[in-house]
Structures are given as C-alpha cells and as structure tokens.
C-alpha atoms as a PDB file:
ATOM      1  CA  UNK A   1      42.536  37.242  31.047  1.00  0.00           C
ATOM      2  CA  UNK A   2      41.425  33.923  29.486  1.00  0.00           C
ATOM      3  CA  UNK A   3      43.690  31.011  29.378  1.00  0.00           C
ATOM      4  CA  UNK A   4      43.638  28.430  26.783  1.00  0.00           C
ATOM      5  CA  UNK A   5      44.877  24.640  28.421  1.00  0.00           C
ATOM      6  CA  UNK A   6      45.759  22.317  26.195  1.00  0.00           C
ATOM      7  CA  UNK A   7      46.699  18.844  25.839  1.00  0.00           C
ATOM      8  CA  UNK A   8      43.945  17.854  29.215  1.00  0.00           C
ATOM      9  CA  UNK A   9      43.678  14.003  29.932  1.00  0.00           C
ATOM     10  CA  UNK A  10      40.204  13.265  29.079  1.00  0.00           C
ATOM     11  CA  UNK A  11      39.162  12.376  32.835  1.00  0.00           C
ATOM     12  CA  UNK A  12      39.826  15.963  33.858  1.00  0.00           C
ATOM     13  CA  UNK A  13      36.950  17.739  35.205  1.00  0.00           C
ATOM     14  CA  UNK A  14      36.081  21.676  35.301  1.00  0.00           C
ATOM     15  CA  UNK A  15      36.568  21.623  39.340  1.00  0.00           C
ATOM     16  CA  UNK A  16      39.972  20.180  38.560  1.00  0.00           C
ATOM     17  CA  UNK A  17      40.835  22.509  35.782  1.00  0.00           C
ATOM     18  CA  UNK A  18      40.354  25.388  38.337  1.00  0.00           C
ATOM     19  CA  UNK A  19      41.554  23.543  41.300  1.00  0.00           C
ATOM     20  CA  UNK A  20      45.098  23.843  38.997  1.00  0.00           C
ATOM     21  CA  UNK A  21      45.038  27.484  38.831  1.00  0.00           C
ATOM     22  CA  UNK A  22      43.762  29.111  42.174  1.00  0.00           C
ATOM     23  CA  UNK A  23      46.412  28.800  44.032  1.00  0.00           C
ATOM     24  CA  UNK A  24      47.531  31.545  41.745  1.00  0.00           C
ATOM     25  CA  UNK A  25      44.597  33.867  42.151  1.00  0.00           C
ATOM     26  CA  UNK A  26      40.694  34.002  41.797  1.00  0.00           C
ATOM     27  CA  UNK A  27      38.965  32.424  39.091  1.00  0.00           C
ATOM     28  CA  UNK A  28      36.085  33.414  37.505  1.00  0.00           C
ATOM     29  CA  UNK A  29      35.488  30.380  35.608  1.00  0.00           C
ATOM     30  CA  UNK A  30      37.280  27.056  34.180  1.00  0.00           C
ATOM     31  CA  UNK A  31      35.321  24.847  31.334  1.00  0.00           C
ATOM     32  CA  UNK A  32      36.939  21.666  29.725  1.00  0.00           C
ATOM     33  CA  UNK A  33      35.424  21.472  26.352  1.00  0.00           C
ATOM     34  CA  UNK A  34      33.235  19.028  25.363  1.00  0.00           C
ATOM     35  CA  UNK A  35      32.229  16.901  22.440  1.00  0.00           C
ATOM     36  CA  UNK A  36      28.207  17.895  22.129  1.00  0.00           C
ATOM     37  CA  UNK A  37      27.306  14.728  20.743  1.00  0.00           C
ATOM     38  CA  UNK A  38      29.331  12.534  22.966  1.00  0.00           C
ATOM     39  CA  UNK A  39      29.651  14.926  25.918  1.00  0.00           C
ATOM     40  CA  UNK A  40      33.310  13.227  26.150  1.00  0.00           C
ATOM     41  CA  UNK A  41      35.875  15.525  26.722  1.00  0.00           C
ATOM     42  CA  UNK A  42      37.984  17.488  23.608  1.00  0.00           C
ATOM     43  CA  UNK A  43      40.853  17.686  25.548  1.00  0.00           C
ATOM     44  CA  UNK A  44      41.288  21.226  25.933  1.00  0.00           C
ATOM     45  CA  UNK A  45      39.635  23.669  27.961  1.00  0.00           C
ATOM     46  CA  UNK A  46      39.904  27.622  29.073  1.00  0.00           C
ATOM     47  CA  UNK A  47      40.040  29.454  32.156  1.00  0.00           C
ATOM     48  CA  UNK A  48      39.313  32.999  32.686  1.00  0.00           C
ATOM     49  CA  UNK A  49      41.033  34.943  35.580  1.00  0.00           C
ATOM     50  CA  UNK A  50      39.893  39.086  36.566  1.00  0.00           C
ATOM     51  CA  UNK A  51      43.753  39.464  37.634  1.00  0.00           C
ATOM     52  CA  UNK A  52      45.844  39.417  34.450  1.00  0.00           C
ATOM     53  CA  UNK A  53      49.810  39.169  36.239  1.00  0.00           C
ATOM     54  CA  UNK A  54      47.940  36.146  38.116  1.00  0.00           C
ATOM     55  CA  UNK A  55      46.997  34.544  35.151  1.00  0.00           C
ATOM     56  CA  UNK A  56      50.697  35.468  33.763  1.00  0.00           C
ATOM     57  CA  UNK A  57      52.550  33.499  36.246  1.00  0.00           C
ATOM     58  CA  UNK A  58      49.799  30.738  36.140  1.00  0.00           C
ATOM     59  CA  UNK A  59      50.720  30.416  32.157  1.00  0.00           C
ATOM     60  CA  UNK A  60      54.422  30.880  33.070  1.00  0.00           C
ATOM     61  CA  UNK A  61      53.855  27.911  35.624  1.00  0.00           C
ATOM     62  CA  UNK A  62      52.008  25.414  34.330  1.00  0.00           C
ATOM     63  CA  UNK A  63      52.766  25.231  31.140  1.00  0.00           C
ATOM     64  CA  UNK A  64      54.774  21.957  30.485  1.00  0.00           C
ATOM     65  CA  UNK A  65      53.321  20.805  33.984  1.00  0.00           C
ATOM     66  CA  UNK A  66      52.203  17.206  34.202  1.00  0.00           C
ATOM     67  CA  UNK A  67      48.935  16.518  35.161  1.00  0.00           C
ATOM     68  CA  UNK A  68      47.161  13.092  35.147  1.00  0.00           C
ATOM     69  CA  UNK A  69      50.230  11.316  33.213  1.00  0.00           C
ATOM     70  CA  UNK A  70      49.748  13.984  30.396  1.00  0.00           C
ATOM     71  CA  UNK A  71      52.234  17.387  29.960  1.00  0.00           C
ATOM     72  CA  UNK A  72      49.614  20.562  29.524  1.00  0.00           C
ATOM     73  CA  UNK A  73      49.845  23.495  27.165  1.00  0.00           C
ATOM     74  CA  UNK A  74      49.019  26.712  29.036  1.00  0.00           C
ATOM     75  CA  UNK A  75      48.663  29.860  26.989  1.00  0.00           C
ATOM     76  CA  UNK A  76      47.047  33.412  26.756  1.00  0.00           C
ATOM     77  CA  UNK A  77      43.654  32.560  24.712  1.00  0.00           C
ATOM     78  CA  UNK A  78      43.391  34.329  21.089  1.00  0.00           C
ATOM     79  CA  UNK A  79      40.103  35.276  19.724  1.00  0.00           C
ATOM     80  CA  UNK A  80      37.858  33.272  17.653  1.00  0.00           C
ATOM     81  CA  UNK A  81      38.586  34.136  13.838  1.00  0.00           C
ATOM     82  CA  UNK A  82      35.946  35.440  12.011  1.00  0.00           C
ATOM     83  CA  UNK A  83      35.773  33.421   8.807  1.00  0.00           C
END
C-alpha cells in the first residue's frame, strides 16, 4: 500500500520519513517530495509498504502525530487523475 504524509516540516528527510513508519512493518520505500527547481522540500511525501494491515495501523497511528513541531496527515494514497 502507498501512504500519502502530509503536512512534513521542511527539514524532514526520506531516512526520517521511513524511520516514522518501520516500527510498524517493512518498507519498501519513503520519498519527501521535492521542489525540482529548488530541491527544497514540498512538504509532503509518500511511503509505500508490501504489508497492507501494517500500513493500516501506521495510517491509523500517525495520523495527527507531531513530528518536528508540525501535526502530520497520514492517509491511503489515491491515484494520479488523468486529466
């Protein structure tokens, strides 16, 4: 399952972004998005996790959680829209 995290204080890193979620299970990945012209931070990032009732209770967790002085938004990730 992919996990959408938003809200992130702009200092947080990708090894911090999945630091947050393996104590729940494995992770097969964790990005922060980033500006391409700036390379600064977006403030939101994803996380994809093989075990999906992992990544439930992860969402279930830490959404609301604070994390560096800012409360997170953890959710199940929706697919890009085709426009």
């Amino acid at each position: 399952m992919t996990v959408y995290v938003s809200n992130l204080n702009f200092s947080v890193t990708d090894e911090l972004l999945k630091g947050l979620f393996t104590s729940y299970g494995e992770v097969t990945s964790a990005r922060v998005m980033t500006d391409k012209f700036t390379n600064r931070s977006r403030g939101f990032g994803f996380v994809e996790m093989p075990d999906d009732s992992a990544a439930q209770k992860a969402i279930d967790e830490l959404n609301g959680k604070v994390v560096d002085s800012r409360s997170i938004g953890v959710n199940q990730a929706r697919p890009k829209k085709e426009y």
